[in-house]
Protein backbone atom coordinates (compact mmCIF):
# COMPACT_ATOMS: atom_id res chain seq x y z
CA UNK A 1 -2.42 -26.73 223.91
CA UNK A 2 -4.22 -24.27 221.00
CA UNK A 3 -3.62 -25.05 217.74
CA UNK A 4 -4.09 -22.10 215.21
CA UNK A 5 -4.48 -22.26 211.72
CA UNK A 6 -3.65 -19.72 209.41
CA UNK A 7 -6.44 -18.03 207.13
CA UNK A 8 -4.83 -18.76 204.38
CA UNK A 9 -4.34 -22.31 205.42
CA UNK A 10 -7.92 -22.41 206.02
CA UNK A 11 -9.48 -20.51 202.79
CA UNK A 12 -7.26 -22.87 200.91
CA UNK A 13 -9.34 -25.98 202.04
CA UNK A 14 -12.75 -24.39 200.92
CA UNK A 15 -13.98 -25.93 197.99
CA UNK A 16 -13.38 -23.47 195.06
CA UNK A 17 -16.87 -22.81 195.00
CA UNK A 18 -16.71 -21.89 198.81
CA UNK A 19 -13.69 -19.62 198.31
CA UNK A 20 -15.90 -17.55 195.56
CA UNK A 21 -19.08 -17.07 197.75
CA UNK A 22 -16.49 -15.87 200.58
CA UNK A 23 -14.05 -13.54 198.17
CA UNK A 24 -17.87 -12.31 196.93
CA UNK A 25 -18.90 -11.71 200.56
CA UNK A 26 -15.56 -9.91 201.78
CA UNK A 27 -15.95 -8.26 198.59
CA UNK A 28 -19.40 -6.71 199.53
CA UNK A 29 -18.59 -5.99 203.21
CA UNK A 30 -15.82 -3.64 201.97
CA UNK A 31 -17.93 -1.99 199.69
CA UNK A 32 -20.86 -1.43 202.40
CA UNK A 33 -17.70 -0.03 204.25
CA UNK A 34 -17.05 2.52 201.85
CA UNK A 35 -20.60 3.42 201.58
CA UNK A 36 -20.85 4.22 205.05
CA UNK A 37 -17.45 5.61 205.01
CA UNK A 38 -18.56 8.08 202.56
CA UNK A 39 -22.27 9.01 203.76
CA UNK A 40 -20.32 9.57 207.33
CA UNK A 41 -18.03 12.03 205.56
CA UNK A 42 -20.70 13.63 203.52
CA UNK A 43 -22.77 13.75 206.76
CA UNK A 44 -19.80 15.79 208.75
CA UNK A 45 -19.02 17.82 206.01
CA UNK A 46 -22.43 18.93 205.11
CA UNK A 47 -23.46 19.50 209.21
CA UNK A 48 -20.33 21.97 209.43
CA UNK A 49 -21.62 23.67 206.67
CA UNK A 50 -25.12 23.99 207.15
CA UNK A 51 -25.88 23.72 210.61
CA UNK A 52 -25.23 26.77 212.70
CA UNK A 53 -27.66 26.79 215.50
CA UNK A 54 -28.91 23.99 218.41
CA UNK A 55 -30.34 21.16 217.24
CA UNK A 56 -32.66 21.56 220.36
CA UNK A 57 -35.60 21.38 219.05
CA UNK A 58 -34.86 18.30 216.97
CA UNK A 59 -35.47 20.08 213.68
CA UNK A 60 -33.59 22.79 211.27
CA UNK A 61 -34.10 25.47 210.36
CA UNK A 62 -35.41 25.98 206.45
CA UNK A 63 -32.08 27.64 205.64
CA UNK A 64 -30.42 24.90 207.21
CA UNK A 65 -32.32 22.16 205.57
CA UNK A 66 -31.86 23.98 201.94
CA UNK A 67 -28.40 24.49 202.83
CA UNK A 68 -28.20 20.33 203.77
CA UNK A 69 -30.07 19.37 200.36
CA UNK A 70 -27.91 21.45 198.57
CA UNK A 71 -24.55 20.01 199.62
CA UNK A 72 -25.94 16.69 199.45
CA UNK A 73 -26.71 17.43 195.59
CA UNK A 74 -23.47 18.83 194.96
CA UNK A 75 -21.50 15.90 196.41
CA UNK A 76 -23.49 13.76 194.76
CA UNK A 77 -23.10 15.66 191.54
CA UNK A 78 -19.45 15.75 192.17
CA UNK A 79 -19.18 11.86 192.35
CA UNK A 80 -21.39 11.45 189.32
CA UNK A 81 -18.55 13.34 187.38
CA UNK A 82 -15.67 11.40 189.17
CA UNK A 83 -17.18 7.88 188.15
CA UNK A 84 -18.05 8.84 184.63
CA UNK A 85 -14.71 10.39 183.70
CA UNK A 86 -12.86 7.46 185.29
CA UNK A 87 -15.16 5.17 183.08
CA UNK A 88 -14.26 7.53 180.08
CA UNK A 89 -10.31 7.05 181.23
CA UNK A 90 -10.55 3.32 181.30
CA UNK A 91 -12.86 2.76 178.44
CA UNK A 92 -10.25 4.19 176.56
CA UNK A 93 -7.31 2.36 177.92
């Protein structure tokens, strides 16, 4: 016979200390998530921009590596914006 136990049923007999390094640790496993979510984006996004010959030789081509810097910039430009107008939002909430 198995005998389960619900997460919750479990979290719940962690010491409260316990339950905060774990809610910290889930916490910072879904933010790496996101990270990588977001470089893997940026990463497809850029490549179907930029790229536009074979990779063959391991290496782009100077218009495709000023093309990749370039959109990297820009997104990252872009998100700068995002963040500090949605800290301008809340800050005056």
């Amino acid at each position: 016979m198995e005998t389960s136990i619900s997460v919750d049923g479990a979290v719940s007999k962690l010491t409260p200390q316990d339950q905060r390094e774990l809610q910290q640790f889930v916490q910072n496993e879904s933010q790496k998530n996101q990270i990588q979510s977001t470089v893997h984006d940026l990463t497809e996004r850029c490549f179907k921009r930029c790229i536009t010959g074979s990779l063959s030789a391991g290496k782009l081509t100077s218009k495709e590596e000023v093309c990749m810097q370039n959109c990297v910039e820009r997104f990252m430009d872009t998100s700068l914006a995002v963040l500090k107008h949605l800290e301008t939002l809340r800050a005056g909430q």
